[in-house]
Protein backbone atom coordinates (compact mmCIF):
# COMPACT_ATOMS: atom_id res chain seq x y z
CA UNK A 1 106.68 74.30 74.05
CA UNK A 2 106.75 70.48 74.30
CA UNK A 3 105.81 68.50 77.26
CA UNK A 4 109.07 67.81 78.84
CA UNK A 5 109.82 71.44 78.95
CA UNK A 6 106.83 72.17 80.97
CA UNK A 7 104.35 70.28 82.96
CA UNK A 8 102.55 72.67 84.90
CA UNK A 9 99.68 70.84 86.74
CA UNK A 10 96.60 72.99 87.49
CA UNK A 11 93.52 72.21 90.14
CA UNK A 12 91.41 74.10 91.49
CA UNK A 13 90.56 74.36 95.59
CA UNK A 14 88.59 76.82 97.51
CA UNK A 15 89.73 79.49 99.47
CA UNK A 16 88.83 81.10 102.77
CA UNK A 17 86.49 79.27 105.54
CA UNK A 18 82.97 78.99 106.68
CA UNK A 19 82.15 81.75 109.34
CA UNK A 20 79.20 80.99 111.84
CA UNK A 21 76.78 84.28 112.31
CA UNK A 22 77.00 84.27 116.61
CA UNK A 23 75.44 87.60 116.57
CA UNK A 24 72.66 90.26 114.65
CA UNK A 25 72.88 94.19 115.79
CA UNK A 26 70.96 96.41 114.31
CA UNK A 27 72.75 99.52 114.42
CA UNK A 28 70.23 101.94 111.97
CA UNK A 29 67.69 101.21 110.13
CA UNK A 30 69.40 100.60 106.77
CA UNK A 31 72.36 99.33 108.48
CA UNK A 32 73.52 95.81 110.27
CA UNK A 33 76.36 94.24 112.28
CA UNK A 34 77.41 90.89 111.60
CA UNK A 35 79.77 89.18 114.44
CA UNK A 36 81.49 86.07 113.46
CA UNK A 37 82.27 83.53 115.58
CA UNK A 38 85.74 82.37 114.57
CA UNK A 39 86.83 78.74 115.74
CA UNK A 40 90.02 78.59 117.83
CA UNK A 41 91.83 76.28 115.06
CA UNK A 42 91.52 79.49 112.55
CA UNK A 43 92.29 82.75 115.31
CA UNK A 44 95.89 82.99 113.28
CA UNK A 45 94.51 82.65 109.99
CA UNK A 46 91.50 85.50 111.12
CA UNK A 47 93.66 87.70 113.57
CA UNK A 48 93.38 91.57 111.81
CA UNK A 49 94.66 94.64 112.35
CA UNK A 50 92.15 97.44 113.16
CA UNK A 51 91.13 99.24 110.05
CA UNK A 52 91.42 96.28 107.74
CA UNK A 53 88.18 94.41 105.89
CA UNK A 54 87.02 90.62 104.84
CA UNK A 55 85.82 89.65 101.80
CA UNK A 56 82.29 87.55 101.90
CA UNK A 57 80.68 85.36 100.03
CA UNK A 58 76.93 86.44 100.14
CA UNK A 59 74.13 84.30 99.28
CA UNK A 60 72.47 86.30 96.50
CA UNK A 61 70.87 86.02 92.67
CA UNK A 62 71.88 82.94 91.21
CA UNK A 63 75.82 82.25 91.93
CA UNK A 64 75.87 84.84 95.10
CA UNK A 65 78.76 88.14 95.06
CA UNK A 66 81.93 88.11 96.35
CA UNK A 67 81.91 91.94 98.53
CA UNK A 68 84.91 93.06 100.95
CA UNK A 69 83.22 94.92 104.01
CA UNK A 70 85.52 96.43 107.06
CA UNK A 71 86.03 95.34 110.08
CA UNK A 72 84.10 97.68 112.63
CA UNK A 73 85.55 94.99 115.50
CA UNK A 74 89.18 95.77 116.81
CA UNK A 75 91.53 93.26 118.08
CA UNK A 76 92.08 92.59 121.86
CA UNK A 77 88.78 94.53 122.74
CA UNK A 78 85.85 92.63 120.92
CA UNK A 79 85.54 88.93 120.94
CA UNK A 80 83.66 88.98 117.89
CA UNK A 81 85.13 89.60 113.88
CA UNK A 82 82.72 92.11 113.30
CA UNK A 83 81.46 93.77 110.10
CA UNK A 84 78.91 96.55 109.09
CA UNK A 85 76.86 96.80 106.28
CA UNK A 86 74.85 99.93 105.49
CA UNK A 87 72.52 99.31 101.98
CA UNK A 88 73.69 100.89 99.27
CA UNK A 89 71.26 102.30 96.72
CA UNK A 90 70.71 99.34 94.10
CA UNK A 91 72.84 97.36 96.22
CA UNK A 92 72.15 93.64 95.83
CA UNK A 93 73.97 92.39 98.12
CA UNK A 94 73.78 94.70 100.53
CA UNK A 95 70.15 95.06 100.38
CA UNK A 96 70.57 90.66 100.90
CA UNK A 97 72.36 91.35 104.09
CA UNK A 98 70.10 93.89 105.98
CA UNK A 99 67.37 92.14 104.98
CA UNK A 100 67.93 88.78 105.68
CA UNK A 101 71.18 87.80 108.16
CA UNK A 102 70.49 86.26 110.95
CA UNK A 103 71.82 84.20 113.39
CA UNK A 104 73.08 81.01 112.77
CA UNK A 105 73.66 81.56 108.97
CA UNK A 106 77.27 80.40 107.68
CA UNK A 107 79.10 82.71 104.99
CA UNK A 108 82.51 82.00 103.00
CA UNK A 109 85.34 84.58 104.26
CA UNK A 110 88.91 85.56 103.45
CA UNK A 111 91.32 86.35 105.96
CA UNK A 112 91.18 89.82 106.88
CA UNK A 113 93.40 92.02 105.06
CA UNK A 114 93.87 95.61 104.13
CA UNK A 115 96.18 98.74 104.69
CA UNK A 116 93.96 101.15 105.66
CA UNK A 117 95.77 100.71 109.30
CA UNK A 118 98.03 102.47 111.92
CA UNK A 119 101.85 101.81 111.99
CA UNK A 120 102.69 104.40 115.23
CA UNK A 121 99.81 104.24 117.70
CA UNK A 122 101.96 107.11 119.41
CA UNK A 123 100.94 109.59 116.84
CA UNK A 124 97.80 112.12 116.76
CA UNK A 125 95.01 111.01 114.77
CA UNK A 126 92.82 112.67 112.53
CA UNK A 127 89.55 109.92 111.24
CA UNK A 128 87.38 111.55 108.71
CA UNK A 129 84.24 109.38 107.85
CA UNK A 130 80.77 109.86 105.78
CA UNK A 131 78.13 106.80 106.14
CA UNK A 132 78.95 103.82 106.05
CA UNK A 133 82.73 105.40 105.69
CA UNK A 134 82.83 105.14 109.76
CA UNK A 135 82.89 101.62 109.94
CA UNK A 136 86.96 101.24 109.63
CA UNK A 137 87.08 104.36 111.63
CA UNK A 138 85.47 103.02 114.66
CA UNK A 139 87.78 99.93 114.31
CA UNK A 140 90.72 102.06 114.60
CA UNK A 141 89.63 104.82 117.29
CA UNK A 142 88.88 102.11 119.68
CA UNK A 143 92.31 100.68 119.32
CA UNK A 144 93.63 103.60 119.53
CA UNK A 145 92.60 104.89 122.22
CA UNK A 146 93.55 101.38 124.40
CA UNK A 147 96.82 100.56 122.87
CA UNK A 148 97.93 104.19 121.97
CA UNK A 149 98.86 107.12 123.32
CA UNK A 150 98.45 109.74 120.56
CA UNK A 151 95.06 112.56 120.81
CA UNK A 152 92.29 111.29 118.15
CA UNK A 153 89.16 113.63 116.40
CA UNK A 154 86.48 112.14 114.71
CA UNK A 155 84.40 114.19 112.27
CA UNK A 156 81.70 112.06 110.89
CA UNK A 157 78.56 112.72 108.39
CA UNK A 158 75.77 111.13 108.25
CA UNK A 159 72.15 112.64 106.61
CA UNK A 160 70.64 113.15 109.73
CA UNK A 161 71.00 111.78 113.23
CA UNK A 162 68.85 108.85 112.81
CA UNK A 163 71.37 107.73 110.24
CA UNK A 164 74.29 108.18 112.13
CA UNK A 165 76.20 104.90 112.90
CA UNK A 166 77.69 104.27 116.10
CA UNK A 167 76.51 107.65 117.08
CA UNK A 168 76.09 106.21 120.83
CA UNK A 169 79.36 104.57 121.53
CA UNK A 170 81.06 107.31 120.03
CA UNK A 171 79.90 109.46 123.05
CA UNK A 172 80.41 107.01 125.66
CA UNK A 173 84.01 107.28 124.54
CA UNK A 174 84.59 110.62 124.22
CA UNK A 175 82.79 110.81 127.81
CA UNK A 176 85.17 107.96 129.07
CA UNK A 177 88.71 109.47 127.00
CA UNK A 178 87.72 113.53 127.72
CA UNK A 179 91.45 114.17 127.53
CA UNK A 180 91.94 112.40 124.31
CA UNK A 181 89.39 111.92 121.97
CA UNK A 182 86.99 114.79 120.03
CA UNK A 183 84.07 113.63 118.24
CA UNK A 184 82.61 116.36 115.52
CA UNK A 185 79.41 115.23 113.90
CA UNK A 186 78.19 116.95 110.41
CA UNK A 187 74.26 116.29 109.68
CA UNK A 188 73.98 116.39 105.66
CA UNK A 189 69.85 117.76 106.46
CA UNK A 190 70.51 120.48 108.78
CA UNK A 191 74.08 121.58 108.00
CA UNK A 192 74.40 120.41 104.24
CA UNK A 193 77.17 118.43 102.30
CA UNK A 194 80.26 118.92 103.77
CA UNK A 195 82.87 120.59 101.14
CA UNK A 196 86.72 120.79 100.57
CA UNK A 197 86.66 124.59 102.38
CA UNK A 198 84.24 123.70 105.21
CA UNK A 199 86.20 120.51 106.35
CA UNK A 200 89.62 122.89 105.87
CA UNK A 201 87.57 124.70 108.77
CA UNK A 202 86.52 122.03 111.01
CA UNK A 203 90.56 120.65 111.51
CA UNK A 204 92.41 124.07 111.37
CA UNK A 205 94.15 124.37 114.37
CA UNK A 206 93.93 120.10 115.15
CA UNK A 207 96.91 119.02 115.77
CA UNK A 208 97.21 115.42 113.74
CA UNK A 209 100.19 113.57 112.29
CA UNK A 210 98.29 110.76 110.65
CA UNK A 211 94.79 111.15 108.81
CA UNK A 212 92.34 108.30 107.71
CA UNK A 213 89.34 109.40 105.62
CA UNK A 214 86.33 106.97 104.47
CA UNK A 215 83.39 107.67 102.88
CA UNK A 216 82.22 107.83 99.52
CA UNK A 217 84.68 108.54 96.12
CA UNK A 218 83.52 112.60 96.46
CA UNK A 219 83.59 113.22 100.27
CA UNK A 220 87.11 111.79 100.46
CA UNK A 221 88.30 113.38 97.27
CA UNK A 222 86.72 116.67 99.30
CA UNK A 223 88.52 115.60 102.45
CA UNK A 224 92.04 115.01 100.89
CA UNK A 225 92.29 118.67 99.39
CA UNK A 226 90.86 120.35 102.61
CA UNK A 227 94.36 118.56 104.81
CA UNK A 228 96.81 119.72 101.49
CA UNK A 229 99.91 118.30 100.91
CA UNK A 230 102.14 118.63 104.45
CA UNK A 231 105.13 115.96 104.31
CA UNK A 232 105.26 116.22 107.93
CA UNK A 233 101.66 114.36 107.85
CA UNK A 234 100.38 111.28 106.40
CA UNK A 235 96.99 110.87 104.69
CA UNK A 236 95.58 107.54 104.02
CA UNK A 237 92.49 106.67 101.88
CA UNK A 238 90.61 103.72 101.79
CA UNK A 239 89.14 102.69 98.69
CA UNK A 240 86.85 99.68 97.33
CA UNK A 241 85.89 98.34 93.93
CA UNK A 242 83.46 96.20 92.58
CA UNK A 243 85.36 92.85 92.60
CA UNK A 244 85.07 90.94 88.81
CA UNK A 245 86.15 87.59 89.57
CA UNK A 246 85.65 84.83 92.14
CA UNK A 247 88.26 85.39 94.84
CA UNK A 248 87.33 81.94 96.71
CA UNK A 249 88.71 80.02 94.08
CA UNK A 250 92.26 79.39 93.55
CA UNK A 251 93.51 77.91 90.41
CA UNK A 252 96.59 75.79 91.85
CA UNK A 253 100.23 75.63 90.50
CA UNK A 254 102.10 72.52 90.48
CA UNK A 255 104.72 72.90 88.72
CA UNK A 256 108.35 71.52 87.33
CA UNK A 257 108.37 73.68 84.97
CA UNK A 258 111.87 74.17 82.92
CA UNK A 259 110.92 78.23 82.50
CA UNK A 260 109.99 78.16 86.18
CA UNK A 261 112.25 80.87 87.40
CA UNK A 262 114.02 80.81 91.05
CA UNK A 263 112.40 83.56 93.54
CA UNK A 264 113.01 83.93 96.94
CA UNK A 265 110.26 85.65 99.03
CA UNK A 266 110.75 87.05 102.33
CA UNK A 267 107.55 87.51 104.30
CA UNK A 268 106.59 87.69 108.23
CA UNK A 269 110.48 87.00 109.15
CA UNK A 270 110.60 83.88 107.12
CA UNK A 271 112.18 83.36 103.43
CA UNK A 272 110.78 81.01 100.97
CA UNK A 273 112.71 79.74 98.54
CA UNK A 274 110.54 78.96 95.25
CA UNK A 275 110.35 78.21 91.63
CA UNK A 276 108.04 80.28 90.30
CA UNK A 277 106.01 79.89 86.98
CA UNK A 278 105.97 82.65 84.33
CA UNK A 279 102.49 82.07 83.65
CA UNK A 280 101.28 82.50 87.38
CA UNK A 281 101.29 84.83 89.97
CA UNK A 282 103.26 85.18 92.81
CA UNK A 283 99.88 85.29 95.29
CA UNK A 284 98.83 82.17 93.51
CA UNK A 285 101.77 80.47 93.75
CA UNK A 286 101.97 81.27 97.24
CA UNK A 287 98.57 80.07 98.31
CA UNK A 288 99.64 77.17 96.51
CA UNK A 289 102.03 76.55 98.36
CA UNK A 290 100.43 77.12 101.91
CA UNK A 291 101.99 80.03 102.24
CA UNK A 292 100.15 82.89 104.23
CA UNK A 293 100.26 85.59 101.74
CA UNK A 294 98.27 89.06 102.19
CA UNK A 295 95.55 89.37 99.36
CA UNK A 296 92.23 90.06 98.67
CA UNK A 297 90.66 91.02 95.39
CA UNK A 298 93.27 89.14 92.98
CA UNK A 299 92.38 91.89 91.11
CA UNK A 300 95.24 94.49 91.41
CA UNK A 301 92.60 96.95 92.77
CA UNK A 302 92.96 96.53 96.81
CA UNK A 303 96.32 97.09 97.30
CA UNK A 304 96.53 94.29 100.30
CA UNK A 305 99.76 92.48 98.23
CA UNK A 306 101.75 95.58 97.72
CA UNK A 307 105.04 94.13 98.41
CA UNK A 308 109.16 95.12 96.76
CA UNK A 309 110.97 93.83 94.24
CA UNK A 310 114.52 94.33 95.27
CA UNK A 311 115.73 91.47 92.22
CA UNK A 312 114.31 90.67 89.30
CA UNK A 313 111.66 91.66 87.06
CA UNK A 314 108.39 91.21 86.66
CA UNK A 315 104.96 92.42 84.84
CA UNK A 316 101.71 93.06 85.61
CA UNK A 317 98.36 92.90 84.18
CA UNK A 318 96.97 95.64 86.32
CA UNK A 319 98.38 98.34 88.71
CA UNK A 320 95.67 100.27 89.75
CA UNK A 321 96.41 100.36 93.42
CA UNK A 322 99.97 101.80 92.44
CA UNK A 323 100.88 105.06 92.19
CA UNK A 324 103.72 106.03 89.28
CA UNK A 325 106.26 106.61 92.19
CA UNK A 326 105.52 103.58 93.78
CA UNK A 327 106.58 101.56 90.70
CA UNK A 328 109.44 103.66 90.16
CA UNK A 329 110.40 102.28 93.27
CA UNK A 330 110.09 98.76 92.80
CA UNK A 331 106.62 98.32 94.35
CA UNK A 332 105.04 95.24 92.64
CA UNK A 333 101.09 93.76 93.29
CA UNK A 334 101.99 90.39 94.27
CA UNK A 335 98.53 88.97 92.46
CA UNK A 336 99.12 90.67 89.26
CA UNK A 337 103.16 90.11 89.18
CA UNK A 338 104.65 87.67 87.09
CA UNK A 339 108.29 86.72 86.49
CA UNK A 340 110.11 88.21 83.31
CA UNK A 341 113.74 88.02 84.30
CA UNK A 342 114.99 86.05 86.94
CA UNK A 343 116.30 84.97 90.18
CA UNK A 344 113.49 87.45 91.80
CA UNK A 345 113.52 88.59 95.28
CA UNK A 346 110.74 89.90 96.99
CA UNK A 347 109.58 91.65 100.12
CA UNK A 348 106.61 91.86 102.11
C-alpha cells in the first residue's frame, strides 16, 4: 500500500488521571481501603455504578503493574471512590499496597468500569462472596438497600472471623434494614469450605431474582451449580485476569486513511459518525477521538466494551469475555473489534 492510499498517523498519550490517597482504613489485617479523592473537574469522567472496579497503576518492581480492584464505595452514599485490597498469596502488588499506601500518595486510574452491576433495583437479591470476593458485594448491598426496594441475603466466607471483611457494617445494616436484608456468614476454620451442595442448602427456600457471586475461580464455579439453571433468575459472575499489557497508554489514530471504513456508533444517547481504520480498534479509535467509551483491560478479557453490531462486520483477536451465543448474536468486544466489511453500526 503506497502512501497516498493511507496515512495513518500514530502517537502515543496517556490514559486515565492522577488520584490523590485522602484516606487509609485498615479493614483486616491483610486487607486495606484506599479512598480517592476525586477533583470536581473529573466527577463525570469517575462517576460508577455500584459493583463496578478501577484499574491502578501501582508503584511496584521496576515499571510498576497495571491491577483492576472493585469499588467497595457506592455512589450517592460515600464521598470517597473507594477500593479494597486483600494480599493475595505471592501477590506483588498487592502485598505493595497493604504494605505501603498511605495518605497523600498519588496513583494512575481508569475510569471505573465493569458489569458486574444491577439493572432493576426492584428485584430480590441474592450476593454470594468468599474473601476478598465481598468487596463488589458491599458496593452493591448498600445501594441497594437506599435506592431499591427489592429483599437482599448476603452469604459471605471468610477463614475465620478475624478475616472477615466488613464483618461490622454488615451488622449495623442488617440491624438498621431488619425487614430487608439477611446476612449469612460461613467460617472456612470452624465450618469448612463451603461446597456446591452446602450453598444449594443455605439459599433453598430464598426467594431471589438476581444473583451476584465473587470470590475465587472454585467458590464461584461451586456457587453457580448450587443456584442451577432457572430462566426466571439471573446469575452474574465477576471475573478478573492478570492484565498483559499497559492499559494507560493509548496508541492514537489519526487517520485519512483510503481503507478507513464509515461506522456509526451510538453510545449514551449520542451517535458518532466515524471513519474507522482496519488496522485499529474501535475502543482506540474512540479514545482517540475523545469519545467516552467503556473499557478496561484492552485485552478482550473484562468484558466492560461488550457492545452490538447491528451492520457490518468485524474480527477479533480475542473473545474471551464472550460466550458462543453472545457472538451468534452480534455481540462484539469493542477493544478487540476491527472492521472487515463496511458501513458498521454499533451499539453500546
Amino acid at each position: 500500500m503506497n502512501a497516498t492510499a493511507s496515512s495513518t498517523i500514530r502517537r502515543t498519550r496517556q490514559l486515565g488521571a492522577e488520584l490523590r490517597v485522602a484516606k487509609v482504613v485498615r479493614e483486616t489485617d491483610d486487607t486495606v481501603s484506599l479512598c480517592f479523592d476525586v477533583p470536581r473537574e473529573l466527577a463525570d469522567e469517575f462517576a460508577y455504578k455500584a459493583g463496578q472496579f478501577i484499574t491502578i497503576r501501582v508503584p511496584a518492581g521496576d515499571t510498576g503493574y497495571a491491577r483492576s480492584y472493585s469499588l467497595s464505595s457506592a455512589p450517592g452514599i460515600d464521598d470517597l471512590l473507594t477500593i479494597t485490597i486483600k494480599r493475595a498469596a505471592g501477590g506483588r502488588a498487592s502485598g505493595w499496597l497493604v504494605e505501603n499506601a498511605q495518605i497523600g500518595m498519588t496513583f494512575r486510574v481508569l475510569p471505573p468500569s465493569g458489569v458486574f452491576t444491577v439493572s432493576d433495583d426492584a428485584r430480590d437479591l441474592l450476593l454470594i462472596a468468599a474473601g476478598s470476593g465481598v468487596t463488589p458485594v458491599f458496593s452493591i448491598l448498600k445501594s441497594a438497600l437506599q435506592s431499591g426496594s427489592g429483599r437482599v441475603t448476603v452469604v459471605t466466607s471468610h477463614r475465620t472471623p478475624a478475616d472477615a471483611i466488613f464483618l461490622t457494617e454488615l451488622s449495623e445494616l442488617q440491624a438498621a434494614h431488619p425487614g430487608r436484608l439477611t446476612v449469612i456468614s460461613r467460617y472456612t476454620a470452624t465450618d469448612g469450605r463451603l461446597t456446591a451442595e452446602q450453598l444449594a442448602l443455605l439459599t433453598e427456600g430464598i426467594n431471589w431474582q438476581d444473583a451476584f457471586i465473587c470470590g475465587p475461580e472454585k467458590f464461584m464455579s461451586a456457587a453457580r451449580i448450587a443456584l442451577r439453571a432457572d430462566p426466571s433468575r439471573r446469575v452474574h459472575l465477576e471475573e478478573f485476569t492478570s492484565l498483559e499489557g499497559d492499559p494507560f497508554e493509548l496508541e492514537e489514530v489519526v487517520t485519512d486513511s483510503a481503507t478507513a471504513m464509515p461506522a456509526q456508533v451510538h453510545l449514551d444517547g449520542q451517535t458518532h459518525d466515524i471513519d474507522w481504520p482496519p488496522e485499529s480498534t474501535l475502543v482506540d479509535v474512540l479514545l482517540s477521538r475523545g469519545v467516552r467509551v467503556p473499557y478496561s483491560c484492552r485485552e478482550g478479557d473484562c468484558g466492560s466494551c461488550i457492545s452490538k453490531l447491528t451492520q457490518g462486520r468485524v474480527e477479533m483477536a480475542c473473545t474471551d469475555a464472550l460466550e458462543e451465543e453472545d457472538i451468534e448474536d452480534g455481540y462484539i468486544l469493542a477493544c478487540q473489534a476491527r472492521p472487515l466489511g463496511g458501513p458498521l453500526r454499533v451499539d453500546f
